[in-house]
C-alpha atoms as a PDB file:
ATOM      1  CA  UNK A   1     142.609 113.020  92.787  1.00  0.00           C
ATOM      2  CA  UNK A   2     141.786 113.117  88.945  1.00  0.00           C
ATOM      3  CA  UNK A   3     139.278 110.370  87.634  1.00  0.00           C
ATOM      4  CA  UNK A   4     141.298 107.563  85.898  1.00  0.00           C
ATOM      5  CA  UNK A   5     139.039 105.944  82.550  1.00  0.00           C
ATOM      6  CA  UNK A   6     139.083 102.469  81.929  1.00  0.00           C
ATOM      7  CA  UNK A   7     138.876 100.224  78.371  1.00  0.00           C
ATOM      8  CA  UNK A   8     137.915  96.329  79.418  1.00  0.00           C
ATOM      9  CA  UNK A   9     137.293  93.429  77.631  1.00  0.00           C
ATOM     10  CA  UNK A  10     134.569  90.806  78.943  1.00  0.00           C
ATOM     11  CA  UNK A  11     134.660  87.173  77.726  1.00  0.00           C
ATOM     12  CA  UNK A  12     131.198  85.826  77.457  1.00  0.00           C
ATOM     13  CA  UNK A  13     129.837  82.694  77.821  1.00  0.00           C
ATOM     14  CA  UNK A  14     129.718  82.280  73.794  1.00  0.00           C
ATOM     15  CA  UNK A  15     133.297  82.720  73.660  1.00  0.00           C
ATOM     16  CA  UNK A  16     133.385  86.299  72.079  1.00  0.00           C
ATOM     17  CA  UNK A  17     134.675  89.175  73.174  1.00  0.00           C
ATOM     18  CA  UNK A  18     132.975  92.729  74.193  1.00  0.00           C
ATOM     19  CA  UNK A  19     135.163  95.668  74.773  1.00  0.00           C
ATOM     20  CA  UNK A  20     134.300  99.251  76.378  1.00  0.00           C
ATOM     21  CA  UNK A  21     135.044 101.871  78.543  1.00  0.00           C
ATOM     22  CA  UNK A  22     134.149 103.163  82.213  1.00  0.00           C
ATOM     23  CA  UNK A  23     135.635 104.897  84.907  1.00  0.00           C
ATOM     24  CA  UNK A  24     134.735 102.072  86.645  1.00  0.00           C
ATOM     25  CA  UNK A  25     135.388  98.439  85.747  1.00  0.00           C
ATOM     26  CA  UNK A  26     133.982  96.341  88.625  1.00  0.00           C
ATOM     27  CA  UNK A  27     130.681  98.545  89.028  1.00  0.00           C
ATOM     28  CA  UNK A  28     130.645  98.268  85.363  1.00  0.00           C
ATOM     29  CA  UNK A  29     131.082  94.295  84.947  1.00  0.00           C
ATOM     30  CA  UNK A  30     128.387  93.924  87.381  1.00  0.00           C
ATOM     31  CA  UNK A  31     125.882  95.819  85.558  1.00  0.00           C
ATOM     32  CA  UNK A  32     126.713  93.805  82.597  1.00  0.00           C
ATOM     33  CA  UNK A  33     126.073  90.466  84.677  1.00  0.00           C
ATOM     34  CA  UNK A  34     123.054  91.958  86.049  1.00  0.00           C
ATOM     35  CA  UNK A  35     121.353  92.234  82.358  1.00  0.00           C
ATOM     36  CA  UNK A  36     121.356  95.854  82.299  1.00  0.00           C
ATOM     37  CA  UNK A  37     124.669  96.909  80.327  1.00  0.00           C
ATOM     38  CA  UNK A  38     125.277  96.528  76.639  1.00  0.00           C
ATOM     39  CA  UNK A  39     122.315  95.194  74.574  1.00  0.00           C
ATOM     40  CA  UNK A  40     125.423  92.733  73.244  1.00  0.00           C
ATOM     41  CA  UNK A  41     126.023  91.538  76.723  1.00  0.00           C
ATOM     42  CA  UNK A  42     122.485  90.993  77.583  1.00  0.00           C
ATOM     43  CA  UNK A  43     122.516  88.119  74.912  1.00  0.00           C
ATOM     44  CA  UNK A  44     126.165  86.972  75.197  1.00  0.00           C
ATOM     45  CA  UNK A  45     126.346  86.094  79.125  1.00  0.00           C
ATOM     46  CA  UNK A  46     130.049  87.856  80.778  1.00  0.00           C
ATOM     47  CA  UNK A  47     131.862  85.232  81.930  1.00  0.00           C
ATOM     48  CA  UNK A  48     134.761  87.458  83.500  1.00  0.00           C
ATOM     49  CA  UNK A  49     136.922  90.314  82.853  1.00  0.00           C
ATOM     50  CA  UNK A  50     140.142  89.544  80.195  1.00  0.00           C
ATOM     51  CA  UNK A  51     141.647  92.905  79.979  1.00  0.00           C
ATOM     52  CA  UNK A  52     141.897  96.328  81.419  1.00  0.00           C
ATOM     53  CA  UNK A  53     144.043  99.126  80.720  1.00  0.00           C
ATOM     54  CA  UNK A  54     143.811 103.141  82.382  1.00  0.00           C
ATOM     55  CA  UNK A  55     144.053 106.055  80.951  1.00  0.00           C
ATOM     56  CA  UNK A  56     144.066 109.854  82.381  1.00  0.00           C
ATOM     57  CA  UNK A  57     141.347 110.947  80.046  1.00  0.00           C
ATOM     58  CA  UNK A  58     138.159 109.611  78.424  1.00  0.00           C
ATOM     59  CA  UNK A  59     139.162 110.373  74.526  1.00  0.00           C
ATOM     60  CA  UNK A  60     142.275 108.472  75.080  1.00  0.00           C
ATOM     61  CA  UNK A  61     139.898 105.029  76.490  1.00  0.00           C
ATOM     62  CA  UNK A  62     137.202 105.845  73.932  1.00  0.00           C
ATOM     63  CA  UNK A  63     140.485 105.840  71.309  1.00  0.00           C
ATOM     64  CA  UNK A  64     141.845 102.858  72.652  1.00  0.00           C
ATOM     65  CA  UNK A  65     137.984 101.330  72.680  1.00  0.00           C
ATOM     66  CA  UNK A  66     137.456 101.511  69.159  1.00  0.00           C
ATOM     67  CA  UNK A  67     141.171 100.473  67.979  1.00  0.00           C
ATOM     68  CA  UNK A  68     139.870  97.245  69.742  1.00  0.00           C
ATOM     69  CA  UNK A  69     137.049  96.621  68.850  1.00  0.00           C
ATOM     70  CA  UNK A  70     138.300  97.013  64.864  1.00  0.00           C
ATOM     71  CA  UNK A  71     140.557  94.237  64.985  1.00  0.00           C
ATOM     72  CA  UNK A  72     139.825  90.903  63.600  1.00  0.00           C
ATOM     73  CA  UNK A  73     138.709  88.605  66.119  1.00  0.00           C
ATOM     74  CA  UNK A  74     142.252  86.257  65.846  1.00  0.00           C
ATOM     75  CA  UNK A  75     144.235  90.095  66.335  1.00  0.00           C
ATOM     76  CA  UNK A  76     142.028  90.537  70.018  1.00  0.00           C
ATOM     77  CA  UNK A  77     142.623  86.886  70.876  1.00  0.00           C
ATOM     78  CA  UNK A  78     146.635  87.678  70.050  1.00  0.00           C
ATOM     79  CA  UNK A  79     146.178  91.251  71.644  1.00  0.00           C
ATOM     80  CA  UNK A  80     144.170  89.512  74.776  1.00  0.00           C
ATOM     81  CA  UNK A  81     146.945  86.427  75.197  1.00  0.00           C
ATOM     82  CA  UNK A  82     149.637  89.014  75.391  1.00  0.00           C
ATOM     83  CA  UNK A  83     148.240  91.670  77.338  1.00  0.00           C
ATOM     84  CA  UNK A  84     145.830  90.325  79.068  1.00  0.00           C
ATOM     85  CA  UNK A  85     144.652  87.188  80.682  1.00  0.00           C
ATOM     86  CA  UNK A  86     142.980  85.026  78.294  1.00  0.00           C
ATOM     87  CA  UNK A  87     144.257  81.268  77.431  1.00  0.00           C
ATOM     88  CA  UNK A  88     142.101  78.984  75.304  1.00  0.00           C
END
């Protein structure tokens, strides 16, 4: 079985958005809950998981990672409400 990679966004508490990538998400979100992922997520609590997408290799997630995180924070919110499961 080949290892699958993993971009996710996290909603936070503060009602921004953090995005990155893993090979995996769950293990992942729970280390950002716990206080020991992200320096952003240590001061902007994760409130739960908004989107997720695989990919077979980790240039293609750290790709897709940083398309994400360039766009405006209105183009994630559009991105997020169509891909993913976000609703104001």
């Amino acid at each position: 079985m080949e290892k699958k990679y993993y971009i996710y966004v996290i909603l936070t508490a503060d009602k921004t958005f953090y995005c990155g990538y893993t090979d995996d998400v769950e293990k992942r979100f729970e280390v950002h809950k716990s206080g020991k992922g992200a320096k952003y997520t240590r001061s902007h609590k994760p409130l739960k998981i908004v989107y997720t997408a695989c990919f077979d290799t980790k240039s293609e997630a750290m790709k897709e990672e940083c398309r994400i995180k360039s766009l405006s924070r209105i183009d994630k919110m559009e991105f997020i409400k169509k891909f993913g499961n976000y609703q104001e």
